[in-house]
C-alpha atoms as a PDB file:
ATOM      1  CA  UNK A   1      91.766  64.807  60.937  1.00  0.00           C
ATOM      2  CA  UNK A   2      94.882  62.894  62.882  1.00  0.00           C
ATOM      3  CA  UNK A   3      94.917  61.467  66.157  1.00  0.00           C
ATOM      4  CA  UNK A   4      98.797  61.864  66.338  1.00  0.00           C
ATOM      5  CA  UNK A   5     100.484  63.944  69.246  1.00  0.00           C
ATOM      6  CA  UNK A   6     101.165  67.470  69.185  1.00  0.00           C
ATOM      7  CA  UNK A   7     104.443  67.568  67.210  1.00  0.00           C
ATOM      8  CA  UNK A   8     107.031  69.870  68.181  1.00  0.00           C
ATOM      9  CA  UNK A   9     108.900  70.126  65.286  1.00  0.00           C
ATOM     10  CA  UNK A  10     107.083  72.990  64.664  1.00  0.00           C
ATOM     11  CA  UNK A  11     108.701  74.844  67.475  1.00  0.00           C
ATOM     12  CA  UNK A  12     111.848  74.010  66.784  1.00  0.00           C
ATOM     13  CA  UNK A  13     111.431  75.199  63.544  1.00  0.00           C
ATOM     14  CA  UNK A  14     110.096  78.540  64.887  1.00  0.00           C
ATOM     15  CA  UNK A  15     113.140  79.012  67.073  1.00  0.00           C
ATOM     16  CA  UNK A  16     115.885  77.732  64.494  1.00  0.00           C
ATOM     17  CA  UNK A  17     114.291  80.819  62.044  1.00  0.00           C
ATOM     18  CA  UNK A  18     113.867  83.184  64.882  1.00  0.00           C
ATOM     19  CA  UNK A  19     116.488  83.015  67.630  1.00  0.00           C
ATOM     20  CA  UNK A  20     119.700  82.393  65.792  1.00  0.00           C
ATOM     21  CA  UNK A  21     121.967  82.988  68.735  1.00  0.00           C
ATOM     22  CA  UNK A  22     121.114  79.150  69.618  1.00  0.00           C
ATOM     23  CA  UNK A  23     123.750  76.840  68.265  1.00  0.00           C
ATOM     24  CA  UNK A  24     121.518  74.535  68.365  1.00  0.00           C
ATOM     25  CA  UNK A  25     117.341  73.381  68.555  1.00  0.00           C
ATOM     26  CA  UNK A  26     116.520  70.077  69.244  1.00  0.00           C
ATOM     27  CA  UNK A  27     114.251  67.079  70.538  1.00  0.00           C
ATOM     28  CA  UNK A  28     113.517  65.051  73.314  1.00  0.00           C
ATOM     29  CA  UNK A  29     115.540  62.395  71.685  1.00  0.00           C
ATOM     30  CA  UNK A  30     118.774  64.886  71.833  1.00  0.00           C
ATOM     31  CA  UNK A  31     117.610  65.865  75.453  1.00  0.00           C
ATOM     32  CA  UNK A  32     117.986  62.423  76.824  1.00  0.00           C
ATOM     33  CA  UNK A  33     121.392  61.941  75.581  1.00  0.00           C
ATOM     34  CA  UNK A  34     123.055  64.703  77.920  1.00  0.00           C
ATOM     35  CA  UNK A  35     123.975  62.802  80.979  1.00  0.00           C
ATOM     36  CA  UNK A  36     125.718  66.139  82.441  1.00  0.00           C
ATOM     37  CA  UNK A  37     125.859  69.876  82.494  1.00  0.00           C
ATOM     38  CA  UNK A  38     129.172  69.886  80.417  1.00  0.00           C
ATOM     39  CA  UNK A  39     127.318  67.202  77.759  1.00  0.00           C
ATOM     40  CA  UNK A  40     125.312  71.178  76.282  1.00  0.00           C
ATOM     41  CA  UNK A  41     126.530  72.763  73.477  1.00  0.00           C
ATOM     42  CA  UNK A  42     125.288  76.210  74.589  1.00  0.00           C
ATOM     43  CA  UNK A  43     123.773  78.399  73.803  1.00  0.00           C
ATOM     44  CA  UNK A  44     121.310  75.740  73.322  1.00  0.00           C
ATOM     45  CA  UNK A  45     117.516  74.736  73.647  1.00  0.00           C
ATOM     46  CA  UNK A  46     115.388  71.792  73.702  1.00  0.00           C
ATOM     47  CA  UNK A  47     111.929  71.478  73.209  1.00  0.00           C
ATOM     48  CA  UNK A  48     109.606  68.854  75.152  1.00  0.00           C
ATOM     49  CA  UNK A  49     106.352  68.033  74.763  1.00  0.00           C
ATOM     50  CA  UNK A  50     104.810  67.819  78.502  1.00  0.00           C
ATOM     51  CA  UNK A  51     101.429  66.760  78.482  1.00  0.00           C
ATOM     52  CA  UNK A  52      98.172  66.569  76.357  1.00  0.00           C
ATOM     53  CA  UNK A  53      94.680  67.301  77.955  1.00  0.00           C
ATOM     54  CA  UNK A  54      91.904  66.351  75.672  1.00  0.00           C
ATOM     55  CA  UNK A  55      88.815  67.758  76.657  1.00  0.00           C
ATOM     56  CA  UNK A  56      85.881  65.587  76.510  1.00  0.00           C
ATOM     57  CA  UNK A  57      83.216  65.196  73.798  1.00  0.00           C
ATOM     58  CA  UNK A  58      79.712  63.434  73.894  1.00  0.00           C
ATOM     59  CA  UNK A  59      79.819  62.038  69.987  1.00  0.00           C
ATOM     60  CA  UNK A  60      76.356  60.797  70.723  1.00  0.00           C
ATOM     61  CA  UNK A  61      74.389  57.240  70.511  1.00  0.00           C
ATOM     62  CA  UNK A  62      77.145  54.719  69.071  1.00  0.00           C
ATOM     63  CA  UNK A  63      75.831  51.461  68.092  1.00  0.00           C
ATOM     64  CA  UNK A  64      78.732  48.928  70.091  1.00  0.00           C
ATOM     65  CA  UNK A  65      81.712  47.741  67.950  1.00  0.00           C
ATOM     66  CA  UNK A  66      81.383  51.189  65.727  1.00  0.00           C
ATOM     67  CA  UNK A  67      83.249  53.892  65.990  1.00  0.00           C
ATOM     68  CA  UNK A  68      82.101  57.392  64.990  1.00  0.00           C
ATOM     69  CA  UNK A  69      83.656  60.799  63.792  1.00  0.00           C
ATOM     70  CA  UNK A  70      85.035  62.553  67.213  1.00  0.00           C
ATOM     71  CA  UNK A  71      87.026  65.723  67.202  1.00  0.00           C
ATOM     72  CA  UNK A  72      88.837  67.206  70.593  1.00  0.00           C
ATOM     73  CA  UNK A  73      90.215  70.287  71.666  1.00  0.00           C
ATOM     74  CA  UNK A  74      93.792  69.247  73.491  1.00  0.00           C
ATOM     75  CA  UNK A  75      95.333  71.770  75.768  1.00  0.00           C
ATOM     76  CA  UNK A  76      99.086  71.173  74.743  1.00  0.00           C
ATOM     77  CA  UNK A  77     102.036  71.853  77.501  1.00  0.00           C
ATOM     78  CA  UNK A  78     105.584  72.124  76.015  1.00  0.00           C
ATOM     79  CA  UNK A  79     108.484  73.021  77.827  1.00  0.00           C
ATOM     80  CA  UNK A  80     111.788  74.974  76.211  1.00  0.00           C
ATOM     81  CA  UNK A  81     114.984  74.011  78.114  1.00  0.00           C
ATOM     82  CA  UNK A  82     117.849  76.825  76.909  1.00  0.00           C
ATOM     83  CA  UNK A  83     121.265  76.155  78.346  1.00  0.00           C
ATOM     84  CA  UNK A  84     123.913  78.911  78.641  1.00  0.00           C
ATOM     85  CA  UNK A  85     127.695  78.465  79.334  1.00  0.00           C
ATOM     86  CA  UNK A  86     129.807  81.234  81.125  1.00  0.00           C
ATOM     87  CA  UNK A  87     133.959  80.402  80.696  1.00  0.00           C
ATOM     88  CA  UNK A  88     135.054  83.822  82.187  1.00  0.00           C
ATOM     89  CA  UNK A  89     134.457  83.086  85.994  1.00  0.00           C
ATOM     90  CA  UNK A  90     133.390  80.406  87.675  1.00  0.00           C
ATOM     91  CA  UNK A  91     130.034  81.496  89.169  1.00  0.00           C
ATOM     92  CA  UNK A  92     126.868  80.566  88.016  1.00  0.00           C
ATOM     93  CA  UNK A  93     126.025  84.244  87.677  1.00  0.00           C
ATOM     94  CA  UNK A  94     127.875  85.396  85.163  1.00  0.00           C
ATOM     95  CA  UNK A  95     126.182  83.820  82.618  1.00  0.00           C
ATOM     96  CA  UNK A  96     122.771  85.491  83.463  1.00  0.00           C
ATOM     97  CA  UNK A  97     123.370  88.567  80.529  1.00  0.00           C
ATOM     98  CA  UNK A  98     123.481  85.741  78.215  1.00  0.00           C
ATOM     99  CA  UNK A  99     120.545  84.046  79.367  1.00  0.00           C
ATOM    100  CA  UNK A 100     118.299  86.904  80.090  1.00  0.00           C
ATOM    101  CA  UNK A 101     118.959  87.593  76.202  1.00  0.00           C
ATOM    102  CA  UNK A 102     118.253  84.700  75.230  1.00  0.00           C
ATOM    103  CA  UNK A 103     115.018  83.953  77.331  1.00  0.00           C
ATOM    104  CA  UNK A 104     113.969  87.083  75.555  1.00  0.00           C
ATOM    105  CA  UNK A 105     114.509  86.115  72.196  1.00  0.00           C
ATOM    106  CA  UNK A 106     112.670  82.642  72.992  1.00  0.00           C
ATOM    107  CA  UNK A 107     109.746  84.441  74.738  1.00  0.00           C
ATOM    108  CA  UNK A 108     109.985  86.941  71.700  1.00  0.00           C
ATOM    109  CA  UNK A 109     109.436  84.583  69.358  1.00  0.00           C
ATOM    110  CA  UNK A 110     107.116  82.244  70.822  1.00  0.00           C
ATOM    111  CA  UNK A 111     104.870  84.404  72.816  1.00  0.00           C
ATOM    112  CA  UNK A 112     101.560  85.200  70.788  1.00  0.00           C
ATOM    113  CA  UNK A 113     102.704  82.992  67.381  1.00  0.00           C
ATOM    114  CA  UNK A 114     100.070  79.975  66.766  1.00  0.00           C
ATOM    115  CA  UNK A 115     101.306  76.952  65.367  1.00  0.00           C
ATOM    116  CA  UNK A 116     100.293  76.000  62.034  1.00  0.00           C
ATOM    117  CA  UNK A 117      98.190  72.813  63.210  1.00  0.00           C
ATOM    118  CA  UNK A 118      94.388  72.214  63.318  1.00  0.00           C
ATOM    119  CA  UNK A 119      93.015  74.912  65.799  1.00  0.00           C
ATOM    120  CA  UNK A 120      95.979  75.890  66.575  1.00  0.00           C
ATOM    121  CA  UNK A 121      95.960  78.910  69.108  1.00  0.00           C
ATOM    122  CA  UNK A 122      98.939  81.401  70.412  1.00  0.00           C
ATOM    123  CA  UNK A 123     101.427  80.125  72.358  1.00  0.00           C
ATOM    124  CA  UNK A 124     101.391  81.225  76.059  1.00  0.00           C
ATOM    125  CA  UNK A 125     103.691  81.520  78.666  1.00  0.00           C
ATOM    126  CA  UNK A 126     102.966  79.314  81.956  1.00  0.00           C
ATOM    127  CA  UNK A 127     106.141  79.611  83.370  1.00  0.00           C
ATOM    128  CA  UNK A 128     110.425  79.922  84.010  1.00  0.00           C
ATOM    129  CA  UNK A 129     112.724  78.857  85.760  1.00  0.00           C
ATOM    130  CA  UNK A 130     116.154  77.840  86.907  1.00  0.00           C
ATOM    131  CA  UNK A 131     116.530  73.644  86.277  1.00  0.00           C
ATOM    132  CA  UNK A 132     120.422  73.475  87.614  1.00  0.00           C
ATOM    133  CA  UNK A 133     123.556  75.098  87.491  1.00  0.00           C
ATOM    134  CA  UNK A 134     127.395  75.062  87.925  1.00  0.00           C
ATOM    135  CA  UNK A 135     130.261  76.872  87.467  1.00  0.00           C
ATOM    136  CA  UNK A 136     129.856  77.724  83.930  1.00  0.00           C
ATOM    137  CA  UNK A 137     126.375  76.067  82.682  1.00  0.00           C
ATOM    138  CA  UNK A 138     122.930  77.518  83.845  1.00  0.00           C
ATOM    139  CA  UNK A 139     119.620  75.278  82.656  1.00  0.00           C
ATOM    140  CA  UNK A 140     116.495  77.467  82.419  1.00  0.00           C
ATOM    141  CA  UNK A 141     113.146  75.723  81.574  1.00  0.00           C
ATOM    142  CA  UNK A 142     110.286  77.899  79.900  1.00  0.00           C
ATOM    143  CA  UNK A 143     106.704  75.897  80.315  1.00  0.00           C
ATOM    144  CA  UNK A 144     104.017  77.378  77.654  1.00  0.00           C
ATOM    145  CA  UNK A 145     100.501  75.825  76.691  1.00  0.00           C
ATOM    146  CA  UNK A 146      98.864  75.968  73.118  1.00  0.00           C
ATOM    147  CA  UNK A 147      96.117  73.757  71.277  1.00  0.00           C
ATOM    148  CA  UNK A 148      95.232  71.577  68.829  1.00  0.00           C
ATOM    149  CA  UNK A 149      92.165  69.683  67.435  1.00  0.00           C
ATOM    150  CA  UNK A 150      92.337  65.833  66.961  1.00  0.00           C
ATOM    151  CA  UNK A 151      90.320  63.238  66.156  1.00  0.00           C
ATOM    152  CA  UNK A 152      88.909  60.137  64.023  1.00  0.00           C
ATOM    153  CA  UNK A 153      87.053  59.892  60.972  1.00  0.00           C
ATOM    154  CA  UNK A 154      85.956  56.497  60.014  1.00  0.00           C
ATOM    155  CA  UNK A 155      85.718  55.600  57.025  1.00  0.00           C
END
């Protein structure tokens, strides 16, 4: 048993495999580096872990200063930012073929598949939309919910 965060690396490795229209799949760490629309390499996506809910368990009578073996069900909430570039025009429109195609493949490929972690369960779409825009970059941001177990086991 862990007590560690969800880790997303397993999503990114889902979407390298599966969507290989996106130049690239990354972190949060690569995420906070963009400072601008222009700063994406499109077509790209970013995956970002959102929030943990642990659900709470009674572990029983605990004499104080022990601890004792808890496990938790934790609703995980990720979000997938893809960005798309358009050079042909300047209008934020014309780069919506390109991302309807490639929110599809994203959806396509994480819709329904279960990571491989400790009560895992199928990914789930919460939600989509448009982040920002300009002339040539559009920022969607998918938001989908999973689970994992975690917990402690003293020794």
């Amino acid at each position: 048993m862990q007590a560690a965060p969800f880790d997303v690396q397993s999503i990114i490795a889902r979407l390298v495999a599966t969507v290989p229209v996106l130049r690239k799949v990354a972190g949060a760490a690569d995420f906070a580096t963009v400072t601008k629309l222009a700063d994406f390499v499109p077509p790209c996506a970013y995956v970002l872990l959102a929030r943990e809910k642990a659900e709470a368990n009674k572990p029983g009578n605990v004499s104080p200063g022990a601890q004792v073996r808890v496990r938790q069900r934790a609703i995980v909430t990720f979000g997938v930012v893809i960005a798309v570039r358009n050079y042909r025009q300047q209008l934020g429109a014309q780069s919506a073929d390109t991302l309807q195609s490639i929110v599809g493949a994203v959806r396509q490929s994480l819709i329904g598949w279960a990571p491989e972690v400790d009560g895992g369960s199928p990914c789930m779409l919460q939600q989509g939309g448009l982040s920002d825009y300009d002339g040539a970059t559009t920022l969607w941001t998918e938001v989908y919910q999973t689970q994992h177990f975690i917990g402690v086991n003293p020794s």
